[in-house]
N, C-alpha and C. Protein backbone atom coordinates (compact mmCIF):
# COMPACT_ATOMS: atom_id res chain seq x y z
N UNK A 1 35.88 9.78 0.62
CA UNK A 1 34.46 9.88 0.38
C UNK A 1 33.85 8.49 0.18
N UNK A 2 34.64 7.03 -0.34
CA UNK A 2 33.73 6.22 -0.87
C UNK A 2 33.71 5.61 0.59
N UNK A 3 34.89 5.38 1.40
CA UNK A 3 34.99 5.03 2.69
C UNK A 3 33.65 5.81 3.44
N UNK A 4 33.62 7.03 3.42
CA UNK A 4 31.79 7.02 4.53
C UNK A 4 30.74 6.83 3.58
N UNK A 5 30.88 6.66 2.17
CA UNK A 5 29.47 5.99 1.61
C UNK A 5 29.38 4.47 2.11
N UNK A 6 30.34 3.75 2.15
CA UNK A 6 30.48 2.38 2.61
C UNK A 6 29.97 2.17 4.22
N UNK A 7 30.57 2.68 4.85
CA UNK A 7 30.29 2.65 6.27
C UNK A 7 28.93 3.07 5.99
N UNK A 8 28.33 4.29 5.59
CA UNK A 8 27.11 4.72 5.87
C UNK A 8 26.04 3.59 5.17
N UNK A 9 26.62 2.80 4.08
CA UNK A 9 25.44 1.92 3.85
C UNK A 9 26.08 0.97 4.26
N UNK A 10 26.79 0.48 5.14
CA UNK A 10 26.66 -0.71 5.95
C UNK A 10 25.68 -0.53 7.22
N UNK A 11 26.01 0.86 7.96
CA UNK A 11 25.20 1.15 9.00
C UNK A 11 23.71 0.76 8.96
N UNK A 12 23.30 1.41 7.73
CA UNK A 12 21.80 1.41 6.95
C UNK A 12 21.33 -0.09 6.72
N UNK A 13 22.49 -0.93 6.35
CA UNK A 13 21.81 -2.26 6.40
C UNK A 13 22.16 -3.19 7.76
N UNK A 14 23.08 -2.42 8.49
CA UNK A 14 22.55 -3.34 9.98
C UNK A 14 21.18 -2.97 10.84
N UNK A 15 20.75 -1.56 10.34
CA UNK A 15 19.73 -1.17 10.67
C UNK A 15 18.50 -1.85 10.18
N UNK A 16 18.63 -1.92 8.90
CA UNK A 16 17.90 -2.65 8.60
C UNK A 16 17.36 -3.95 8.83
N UNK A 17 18.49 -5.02 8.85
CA UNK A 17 18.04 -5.81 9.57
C UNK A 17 17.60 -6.16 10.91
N UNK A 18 18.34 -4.73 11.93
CA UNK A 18 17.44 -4.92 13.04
C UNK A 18 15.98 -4.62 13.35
N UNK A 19 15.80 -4.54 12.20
CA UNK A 19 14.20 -3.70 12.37
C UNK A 19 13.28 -5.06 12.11
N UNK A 20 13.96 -5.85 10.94
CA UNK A 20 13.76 -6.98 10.10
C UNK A 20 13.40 -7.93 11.59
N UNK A 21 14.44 -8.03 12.35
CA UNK A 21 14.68 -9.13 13.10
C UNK A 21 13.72 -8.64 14.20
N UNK A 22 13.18 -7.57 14.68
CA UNK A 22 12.51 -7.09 15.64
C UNK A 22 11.28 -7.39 14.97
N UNK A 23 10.40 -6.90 13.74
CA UNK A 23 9.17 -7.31 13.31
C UNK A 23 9.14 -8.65 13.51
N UNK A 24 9.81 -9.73 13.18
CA UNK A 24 9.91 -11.44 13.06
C UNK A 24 9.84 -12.06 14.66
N UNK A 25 10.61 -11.00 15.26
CA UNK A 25 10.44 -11.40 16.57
C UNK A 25 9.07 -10.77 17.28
N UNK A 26 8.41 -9.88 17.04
CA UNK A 26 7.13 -9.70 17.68
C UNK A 26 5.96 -10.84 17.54
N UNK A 27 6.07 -11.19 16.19
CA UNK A 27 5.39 -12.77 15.33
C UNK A 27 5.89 -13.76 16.23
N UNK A 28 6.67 -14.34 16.93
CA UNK A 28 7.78 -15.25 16.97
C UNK A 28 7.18 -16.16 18.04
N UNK A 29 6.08 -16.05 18.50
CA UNK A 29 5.33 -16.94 19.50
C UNK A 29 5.29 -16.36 21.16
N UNK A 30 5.82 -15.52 21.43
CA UNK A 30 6.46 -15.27 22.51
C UNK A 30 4.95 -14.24 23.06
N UNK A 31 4.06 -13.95 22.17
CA UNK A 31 3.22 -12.77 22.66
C UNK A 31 2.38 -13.10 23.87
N UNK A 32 1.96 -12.69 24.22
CA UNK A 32 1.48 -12.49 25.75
C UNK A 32 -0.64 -12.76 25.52
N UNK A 33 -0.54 -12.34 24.21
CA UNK A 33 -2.38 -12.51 23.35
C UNK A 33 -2.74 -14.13 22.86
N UNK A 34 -1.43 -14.81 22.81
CA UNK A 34 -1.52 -16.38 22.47
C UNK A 34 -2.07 -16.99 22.66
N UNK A 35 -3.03 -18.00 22.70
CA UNK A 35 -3.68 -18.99 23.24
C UNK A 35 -4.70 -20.12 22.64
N UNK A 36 -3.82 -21.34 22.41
CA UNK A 36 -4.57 -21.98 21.26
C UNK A 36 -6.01 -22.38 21.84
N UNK A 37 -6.30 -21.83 23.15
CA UNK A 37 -7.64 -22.21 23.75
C UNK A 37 -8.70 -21.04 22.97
N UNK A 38 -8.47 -20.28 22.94
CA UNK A 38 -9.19 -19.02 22.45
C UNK A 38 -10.20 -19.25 21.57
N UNK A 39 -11.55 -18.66 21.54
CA UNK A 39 -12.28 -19.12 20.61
C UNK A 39 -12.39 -18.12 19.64
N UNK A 40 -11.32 -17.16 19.19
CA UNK A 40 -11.11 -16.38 18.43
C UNK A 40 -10.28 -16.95 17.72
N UNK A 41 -9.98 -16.58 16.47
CA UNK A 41 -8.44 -16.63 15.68
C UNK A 41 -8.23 -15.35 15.00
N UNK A 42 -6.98 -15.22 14.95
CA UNK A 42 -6.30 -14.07 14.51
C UNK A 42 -5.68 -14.58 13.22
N UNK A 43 -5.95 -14.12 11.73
CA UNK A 43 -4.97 -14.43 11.31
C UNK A 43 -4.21 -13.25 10.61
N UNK A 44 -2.98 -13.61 10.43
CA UNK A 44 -1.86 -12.25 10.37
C UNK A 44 -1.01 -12.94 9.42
N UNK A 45 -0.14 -12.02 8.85
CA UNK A 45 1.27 -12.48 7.99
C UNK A 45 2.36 -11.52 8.56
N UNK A 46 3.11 -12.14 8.54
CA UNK A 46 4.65 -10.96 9.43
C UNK A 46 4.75 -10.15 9.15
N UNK A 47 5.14 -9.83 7.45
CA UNK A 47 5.50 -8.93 6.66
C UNK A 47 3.86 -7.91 6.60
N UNK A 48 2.53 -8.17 6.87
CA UNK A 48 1.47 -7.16 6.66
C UNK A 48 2.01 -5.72 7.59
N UNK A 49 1.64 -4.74 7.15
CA UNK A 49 1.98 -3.71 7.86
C UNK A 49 0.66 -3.30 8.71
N UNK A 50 -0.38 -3.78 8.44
CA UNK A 50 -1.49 -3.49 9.36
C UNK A 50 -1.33 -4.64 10.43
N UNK A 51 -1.19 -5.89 10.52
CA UNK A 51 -0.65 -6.74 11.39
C UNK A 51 0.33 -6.04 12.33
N UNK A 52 1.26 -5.61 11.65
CA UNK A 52 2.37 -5.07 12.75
C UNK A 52 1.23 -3.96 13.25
N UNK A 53 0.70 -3.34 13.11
CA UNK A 53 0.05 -2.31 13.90
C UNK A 53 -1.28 -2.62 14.82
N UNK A 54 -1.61 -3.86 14.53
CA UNK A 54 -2.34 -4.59 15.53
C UNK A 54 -2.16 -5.08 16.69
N UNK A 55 -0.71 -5.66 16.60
CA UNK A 55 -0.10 -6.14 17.79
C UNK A 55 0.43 -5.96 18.59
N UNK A 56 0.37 -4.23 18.93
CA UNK A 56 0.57 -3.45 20.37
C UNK A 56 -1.01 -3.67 20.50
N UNK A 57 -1.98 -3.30 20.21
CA UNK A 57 -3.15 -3.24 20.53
C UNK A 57 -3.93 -4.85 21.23
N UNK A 58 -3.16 -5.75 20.39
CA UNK A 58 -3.29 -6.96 21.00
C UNK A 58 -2.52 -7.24 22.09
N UNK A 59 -1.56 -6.60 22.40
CA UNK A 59 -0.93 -6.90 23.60
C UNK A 59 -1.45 -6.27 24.79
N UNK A 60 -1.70 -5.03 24.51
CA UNK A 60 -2.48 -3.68 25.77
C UNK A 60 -4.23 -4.65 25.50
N UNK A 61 -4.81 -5.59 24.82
CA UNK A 61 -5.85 -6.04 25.29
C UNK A 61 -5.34 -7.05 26.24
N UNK A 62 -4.01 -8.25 25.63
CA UNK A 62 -3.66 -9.03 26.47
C UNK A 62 -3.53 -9.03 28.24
N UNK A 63 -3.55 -7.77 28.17
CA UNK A 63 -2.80 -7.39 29.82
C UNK A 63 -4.46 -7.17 30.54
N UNK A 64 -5.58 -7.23 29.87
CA UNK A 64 -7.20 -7.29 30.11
C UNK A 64 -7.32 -8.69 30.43
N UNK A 65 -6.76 -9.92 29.74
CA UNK A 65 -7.00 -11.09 29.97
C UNK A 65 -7.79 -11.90 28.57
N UNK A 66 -7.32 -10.91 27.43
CA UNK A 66 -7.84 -11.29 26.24
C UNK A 66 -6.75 -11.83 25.76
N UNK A 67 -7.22 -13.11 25.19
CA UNK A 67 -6.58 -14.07 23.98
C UNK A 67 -6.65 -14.16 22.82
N UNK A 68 -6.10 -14.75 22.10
CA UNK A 68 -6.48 -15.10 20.26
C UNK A 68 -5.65 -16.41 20.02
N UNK A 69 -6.83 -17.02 19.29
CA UNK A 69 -5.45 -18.15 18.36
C UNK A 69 -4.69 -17.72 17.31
N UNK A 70 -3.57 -17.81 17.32
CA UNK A 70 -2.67 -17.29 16.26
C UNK A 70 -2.61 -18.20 15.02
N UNK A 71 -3.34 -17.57 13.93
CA UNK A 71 -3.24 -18.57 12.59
C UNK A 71 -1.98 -17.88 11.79
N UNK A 72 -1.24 -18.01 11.54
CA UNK A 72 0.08 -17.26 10.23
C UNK A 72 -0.31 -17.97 8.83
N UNK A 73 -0.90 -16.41 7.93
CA UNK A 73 -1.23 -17.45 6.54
C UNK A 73 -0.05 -17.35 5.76
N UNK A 74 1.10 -16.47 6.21
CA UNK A 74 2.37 -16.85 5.70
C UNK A 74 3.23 -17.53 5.54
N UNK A 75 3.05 -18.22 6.98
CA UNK A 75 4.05 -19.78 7.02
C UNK A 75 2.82 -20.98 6.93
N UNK A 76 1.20 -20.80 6.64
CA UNK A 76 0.42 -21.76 6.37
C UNK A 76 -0.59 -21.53 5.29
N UNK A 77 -0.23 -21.22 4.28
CA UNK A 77 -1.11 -20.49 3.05
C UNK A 77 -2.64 -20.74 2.95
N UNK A 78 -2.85 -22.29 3.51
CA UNK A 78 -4.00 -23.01 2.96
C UNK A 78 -4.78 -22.82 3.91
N UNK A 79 -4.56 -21.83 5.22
CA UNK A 79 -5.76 -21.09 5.49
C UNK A 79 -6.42 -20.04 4.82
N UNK A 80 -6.18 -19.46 4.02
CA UNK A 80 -6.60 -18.54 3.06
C UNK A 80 -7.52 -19.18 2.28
N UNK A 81 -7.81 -19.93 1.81
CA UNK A 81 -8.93 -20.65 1.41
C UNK A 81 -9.87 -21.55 2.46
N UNK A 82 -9.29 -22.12 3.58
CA UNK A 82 -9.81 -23.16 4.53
C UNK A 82 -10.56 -22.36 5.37
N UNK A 83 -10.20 -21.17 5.10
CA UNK A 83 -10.85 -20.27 6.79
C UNK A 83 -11.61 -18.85 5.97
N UNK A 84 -11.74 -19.20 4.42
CA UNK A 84 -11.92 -17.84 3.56
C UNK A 84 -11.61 -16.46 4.13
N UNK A 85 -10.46 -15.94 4.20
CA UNK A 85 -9.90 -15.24 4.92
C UNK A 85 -9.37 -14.23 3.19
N UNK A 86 -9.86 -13.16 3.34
CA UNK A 86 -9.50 -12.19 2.53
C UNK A 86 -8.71 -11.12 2.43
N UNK A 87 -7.72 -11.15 3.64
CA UNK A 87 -7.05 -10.38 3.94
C UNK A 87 -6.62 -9.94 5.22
N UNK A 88 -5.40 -9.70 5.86
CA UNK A 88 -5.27 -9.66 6.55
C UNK A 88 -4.55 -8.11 7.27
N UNK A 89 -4.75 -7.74 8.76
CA UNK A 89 -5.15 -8.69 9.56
C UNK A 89 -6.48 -9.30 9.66
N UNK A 90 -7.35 -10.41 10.72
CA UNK A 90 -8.55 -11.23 10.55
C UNK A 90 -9.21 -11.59 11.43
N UNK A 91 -10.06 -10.88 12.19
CA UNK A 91 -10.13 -12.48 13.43
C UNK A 91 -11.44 -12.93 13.11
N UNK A 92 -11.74 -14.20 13.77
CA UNK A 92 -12.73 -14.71 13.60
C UNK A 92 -13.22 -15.74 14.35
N UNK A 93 -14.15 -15.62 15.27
CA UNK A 93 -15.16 -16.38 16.27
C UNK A 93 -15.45 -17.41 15.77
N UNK A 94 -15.68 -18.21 16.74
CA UNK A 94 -16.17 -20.11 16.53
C UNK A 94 -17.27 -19.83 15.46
N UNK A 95 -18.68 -18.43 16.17
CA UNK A 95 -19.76 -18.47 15.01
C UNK A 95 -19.71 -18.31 14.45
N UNK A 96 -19.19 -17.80 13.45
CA UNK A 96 -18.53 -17.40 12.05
C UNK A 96 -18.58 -15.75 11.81
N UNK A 97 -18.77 -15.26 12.86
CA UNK A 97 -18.24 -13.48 13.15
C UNK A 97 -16.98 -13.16 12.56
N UNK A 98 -17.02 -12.40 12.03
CA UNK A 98 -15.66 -12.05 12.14
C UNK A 98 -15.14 -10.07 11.99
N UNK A 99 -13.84 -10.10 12.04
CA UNK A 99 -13.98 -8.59 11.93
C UNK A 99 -12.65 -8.53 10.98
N UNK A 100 -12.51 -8.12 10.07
CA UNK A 100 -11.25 -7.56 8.68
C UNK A 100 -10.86 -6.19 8.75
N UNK A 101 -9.16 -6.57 8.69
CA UNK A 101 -8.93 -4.83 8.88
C UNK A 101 -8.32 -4.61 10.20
N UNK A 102 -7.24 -3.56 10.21
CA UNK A 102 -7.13 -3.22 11.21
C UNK A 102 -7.93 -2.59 12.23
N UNK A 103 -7.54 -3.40 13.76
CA UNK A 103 -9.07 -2.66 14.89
C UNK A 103 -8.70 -2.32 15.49
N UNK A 104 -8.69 -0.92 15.97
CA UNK A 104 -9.12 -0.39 16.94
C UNK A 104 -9.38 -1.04 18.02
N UNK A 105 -8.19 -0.45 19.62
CA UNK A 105 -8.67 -1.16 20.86
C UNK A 105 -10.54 -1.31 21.20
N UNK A 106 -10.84 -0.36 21.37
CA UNK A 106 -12.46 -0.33 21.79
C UNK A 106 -13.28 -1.43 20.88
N UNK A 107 -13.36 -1.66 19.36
CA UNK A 107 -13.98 -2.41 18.96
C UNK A 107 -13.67 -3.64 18.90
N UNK A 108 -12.14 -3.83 18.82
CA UNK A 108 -11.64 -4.84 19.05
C UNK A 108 -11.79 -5.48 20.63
N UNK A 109 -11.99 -5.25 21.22
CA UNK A 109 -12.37 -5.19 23.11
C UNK A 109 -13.52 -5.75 23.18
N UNK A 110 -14.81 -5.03 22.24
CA UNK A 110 -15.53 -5.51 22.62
C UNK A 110 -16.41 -6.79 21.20
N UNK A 111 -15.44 -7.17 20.24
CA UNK A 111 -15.39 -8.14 19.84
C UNK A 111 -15.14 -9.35 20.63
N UNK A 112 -14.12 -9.34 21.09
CA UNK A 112 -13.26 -10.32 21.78
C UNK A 112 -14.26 -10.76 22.88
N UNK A 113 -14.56 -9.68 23.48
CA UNK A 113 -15.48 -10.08 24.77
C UNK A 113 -16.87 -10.70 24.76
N UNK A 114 -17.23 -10.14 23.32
CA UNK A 114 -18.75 -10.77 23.41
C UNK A 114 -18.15 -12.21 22.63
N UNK A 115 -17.19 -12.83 22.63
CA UNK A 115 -17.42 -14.10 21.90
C UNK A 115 -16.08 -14.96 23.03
N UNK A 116 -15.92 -14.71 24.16
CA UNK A 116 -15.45 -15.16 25.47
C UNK A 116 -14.26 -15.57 24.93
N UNK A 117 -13.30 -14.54 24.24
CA UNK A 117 -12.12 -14.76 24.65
C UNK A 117 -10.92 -13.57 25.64
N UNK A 118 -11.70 -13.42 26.72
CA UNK A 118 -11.23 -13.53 28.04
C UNK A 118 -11.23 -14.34 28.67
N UNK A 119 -9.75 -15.12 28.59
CA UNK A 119 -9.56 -16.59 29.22
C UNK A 119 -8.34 -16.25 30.28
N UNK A 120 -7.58 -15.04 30.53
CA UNK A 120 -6.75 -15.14 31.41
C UNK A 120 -6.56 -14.77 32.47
């Protein structure tokens, strides 16, 4: 019996970390929405759970030809004050627009578009 409690929580924590290593890797630069040209910024933290649920939605806009600059206030804290950013996820236009909260493709679509970041 202690032999499949062992196995079963080893299983549970390789699982775990693959889940770990899959969220870190969606963050990880590789996204397809990237673009430090963008006159949007996104800002996100890895670990937010509304972030992770943004970034299929940012990707199915990506494949439209929509961008974002990627700010991380997790690995750069002192945007949280520099960019008054109250929470994340964030984005926010050159004019000082912005939208808080997880968005929705449609509003998020047509955020992005009225402030020309369709750059691809």
């Amino acid at each position: 019996m202690k032999t499949k409690n062992l196995v079963l929580i080893g299983v549970l924590a390789v699982v775990g970390l693959l889940v770990l290593f899959g969220v870190l890797a969606a963050q990880s630069g590789n996204e397809a929405y990237r673009n430090d040209a963008s006159p949007v910024m996104y800002f996100y933290r890895a670990d937010c759970h509304f972030c992770q649920q943004q970034a299929p939605i940012l990707r199915e806009l990506a494949g439209e030809g929509f961008r974002v600059k990627v700010m991380d206030v997790g690995k750069y804290p002192n945007y949280w004050q520099e960019y008054s950013v109250g929470g994340t996820p964030m984005f926010l236009a050159q004019n000082g627009d912005r939208l808080e909260g997880l968005q929705q493709k449609e509003p998020l679509r047509q955020f992005l578009a009225s402030h020309g970041a369709k750059i691809a």
